[in-house]
PDB file of N, CA and C in Angstrom:
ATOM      1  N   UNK A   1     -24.345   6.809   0.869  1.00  0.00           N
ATOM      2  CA  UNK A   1     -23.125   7.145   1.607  1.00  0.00           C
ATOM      3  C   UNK A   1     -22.169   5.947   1.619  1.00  0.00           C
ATOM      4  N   UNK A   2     -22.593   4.602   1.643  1.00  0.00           N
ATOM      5  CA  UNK A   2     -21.349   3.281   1.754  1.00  0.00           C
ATOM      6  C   UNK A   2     -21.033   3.512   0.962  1.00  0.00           C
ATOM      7  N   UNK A   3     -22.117   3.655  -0.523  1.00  0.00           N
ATOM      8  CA  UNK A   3     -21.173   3.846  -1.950  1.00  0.00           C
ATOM      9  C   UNK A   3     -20.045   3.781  -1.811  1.00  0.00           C
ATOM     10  N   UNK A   4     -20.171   5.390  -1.421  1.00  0.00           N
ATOM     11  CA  UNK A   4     -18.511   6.359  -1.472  1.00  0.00           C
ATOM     12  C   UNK A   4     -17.690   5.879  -0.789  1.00  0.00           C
ATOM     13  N   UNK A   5     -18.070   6.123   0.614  1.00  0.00           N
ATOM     14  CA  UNK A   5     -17.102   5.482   1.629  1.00  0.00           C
ATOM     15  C   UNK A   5     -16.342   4.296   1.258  1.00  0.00           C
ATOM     16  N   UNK A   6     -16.799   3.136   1.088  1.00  0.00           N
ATOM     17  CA  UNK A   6     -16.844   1.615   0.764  1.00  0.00           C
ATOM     18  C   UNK A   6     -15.241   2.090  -0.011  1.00  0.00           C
ATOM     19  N   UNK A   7     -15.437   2.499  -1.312  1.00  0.00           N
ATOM     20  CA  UNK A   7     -14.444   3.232  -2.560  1.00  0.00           C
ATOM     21  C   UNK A   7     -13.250   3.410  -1.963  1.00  0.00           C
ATOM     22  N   UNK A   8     -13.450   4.503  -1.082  1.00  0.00           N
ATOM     23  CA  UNK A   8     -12.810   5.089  -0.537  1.00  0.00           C
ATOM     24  C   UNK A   8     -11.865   4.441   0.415  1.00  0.00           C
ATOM     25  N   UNK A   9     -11.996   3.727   1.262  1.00  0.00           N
ATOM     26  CA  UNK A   9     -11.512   3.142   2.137  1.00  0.00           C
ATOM     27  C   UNK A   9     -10.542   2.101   1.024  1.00  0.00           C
ATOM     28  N   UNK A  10     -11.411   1.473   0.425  1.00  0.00           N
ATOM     29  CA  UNK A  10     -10.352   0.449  -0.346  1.00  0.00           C
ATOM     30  C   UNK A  10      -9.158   0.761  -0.714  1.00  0.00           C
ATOM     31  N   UNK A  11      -9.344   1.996  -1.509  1.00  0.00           N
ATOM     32  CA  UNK A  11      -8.821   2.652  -2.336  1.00  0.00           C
ATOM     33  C   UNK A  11      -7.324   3.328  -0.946  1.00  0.00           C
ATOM     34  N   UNK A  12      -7.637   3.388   0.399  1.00  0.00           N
ATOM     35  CA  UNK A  12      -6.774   4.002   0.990  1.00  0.00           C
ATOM     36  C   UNK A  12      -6.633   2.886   1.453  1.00  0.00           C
ATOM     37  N   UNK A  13      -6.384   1.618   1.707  1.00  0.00           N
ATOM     38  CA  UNK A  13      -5.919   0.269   2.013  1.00  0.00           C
ATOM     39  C   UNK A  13      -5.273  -0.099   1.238  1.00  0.00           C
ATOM     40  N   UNK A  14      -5.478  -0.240  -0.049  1.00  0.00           N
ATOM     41  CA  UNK A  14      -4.611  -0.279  -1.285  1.00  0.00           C
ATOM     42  C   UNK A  14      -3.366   0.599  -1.049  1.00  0.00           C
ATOM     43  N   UNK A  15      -3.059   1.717  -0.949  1.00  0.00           N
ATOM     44  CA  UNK A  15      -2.269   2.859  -0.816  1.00  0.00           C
ATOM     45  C   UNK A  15      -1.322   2.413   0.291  1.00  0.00           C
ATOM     46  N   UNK A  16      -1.537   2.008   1.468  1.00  0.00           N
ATOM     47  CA  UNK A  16      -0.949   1.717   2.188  1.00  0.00           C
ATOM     48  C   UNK A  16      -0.188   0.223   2.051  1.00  0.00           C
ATOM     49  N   UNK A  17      -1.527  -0.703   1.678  1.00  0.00           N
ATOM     50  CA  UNK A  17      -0.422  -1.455   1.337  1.00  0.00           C
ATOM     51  C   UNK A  17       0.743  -1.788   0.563  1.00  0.00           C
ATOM     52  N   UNK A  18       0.246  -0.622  -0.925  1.00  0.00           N
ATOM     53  CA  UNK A  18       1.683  -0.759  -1.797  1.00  0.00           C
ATOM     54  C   UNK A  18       2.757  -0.306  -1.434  1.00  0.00           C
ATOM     55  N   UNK A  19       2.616   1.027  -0.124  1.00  0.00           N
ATOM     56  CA  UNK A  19       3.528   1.223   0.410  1.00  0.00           C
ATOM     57  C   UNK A  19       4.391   0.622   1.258  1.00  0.00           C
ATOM     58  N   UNK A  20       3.693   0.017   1.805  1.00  0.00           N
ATOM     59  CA  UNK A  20       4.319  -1.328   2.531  1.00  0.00           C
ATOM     60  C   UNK A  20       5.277  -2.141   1.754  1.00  0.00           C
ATOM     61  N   UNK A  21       4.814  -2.839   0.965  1.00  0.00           N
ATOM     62  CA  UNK A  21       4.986  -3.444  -0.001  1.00  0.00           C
ATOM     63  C   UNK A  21       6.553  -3.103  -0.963  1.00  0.00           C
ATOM     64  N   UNK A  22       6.280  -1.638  -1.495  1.00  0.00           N
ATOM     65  CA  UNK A  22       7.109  -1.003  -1.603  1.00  0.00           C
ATOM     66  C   UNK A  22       8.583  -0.954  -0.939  1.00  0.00           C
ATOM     67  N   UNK A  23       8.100  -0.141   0.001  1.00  0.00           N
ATOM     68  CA  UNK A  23       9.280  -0.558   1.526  1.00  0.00           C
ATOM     69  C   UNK A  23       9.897  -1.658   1.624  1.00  0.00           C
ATOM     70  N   UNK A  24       9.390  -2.437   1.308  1.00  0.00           N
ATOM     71  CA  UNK A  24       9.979  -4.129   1.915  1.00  0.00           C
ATOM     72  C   UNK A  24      11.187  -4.425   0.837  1.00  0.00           C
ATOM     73  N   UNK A  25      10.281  -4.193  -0.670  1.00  0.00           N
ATOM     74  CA  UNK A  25      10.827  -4.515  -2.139  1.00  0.00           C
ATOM     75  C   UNK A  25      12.481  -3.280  -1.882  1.00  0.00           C
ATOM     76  N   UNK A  26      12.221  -2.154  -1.831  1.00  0.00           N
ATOM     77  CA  UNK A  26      13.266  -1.250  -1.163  1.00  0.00           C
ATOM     78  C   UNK A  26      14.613  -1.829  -0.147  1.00  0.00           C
ATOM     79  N   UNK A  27      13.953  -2.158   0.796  1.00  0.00           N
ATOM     80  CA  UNK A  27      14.835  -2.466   1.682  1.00  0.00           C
ATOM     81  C   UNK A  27      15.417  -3.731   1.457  1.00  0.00           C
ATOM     82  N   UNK A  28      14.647  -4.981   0.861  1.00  0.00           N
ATOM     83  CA  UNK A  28      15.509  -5.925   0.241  1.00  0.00           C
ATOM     84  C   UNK A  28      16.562  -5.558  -0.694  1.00  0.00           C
ATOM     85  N   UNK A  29      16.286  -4.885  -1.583  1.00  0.00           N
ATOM     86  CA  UNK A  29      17.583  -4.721  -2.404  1.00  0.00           C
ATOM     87  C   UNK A  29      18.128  -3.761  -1.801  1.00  0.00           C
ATOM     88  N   UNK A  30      18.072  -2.813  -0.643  1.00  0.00           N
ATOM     89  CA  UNK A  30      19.434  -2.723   0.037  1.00  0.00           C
ATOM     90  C   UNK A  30      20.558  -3.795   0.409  1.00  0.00           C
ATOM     91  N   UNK A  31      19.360  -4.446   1.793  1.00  0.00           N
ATOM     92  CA  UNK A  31      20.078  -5.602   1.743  1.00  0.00           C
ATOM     93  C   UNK A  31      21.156  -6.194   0.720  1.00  0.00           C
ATOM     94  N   UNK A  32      20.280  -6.253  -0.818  1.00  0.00           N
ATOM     95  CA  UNK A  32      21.192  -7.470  -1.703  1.00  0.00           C
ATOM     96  C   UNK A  32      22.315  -6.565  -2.117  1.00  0.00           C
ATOM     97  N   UNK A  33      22.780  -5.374  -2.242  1.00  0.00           N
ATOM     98  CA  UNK A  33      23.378  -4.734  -2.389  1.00  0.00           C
ATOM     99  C   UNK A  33      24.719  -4.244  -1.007  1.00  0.00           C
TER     100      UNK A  33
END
């Protein structure tokens, strides 16, 4: 069961953080614009 889980979780930490990430990269070049 960690197997999966373990995967899993990363895999949805990852996700969030590119979104984050994303967002930021986004809203800066509003800003520069």
């Amino acid at each position: 069961m960690k197997k999966i889980i373990i995967p899993r979780m990363n895999f949805f930490f990852a996700l969030v953080l590119e979104k984050k990430f994303t967002l930021r990269g986004v809203n800066i070049a509003n800003e520069k614009i």
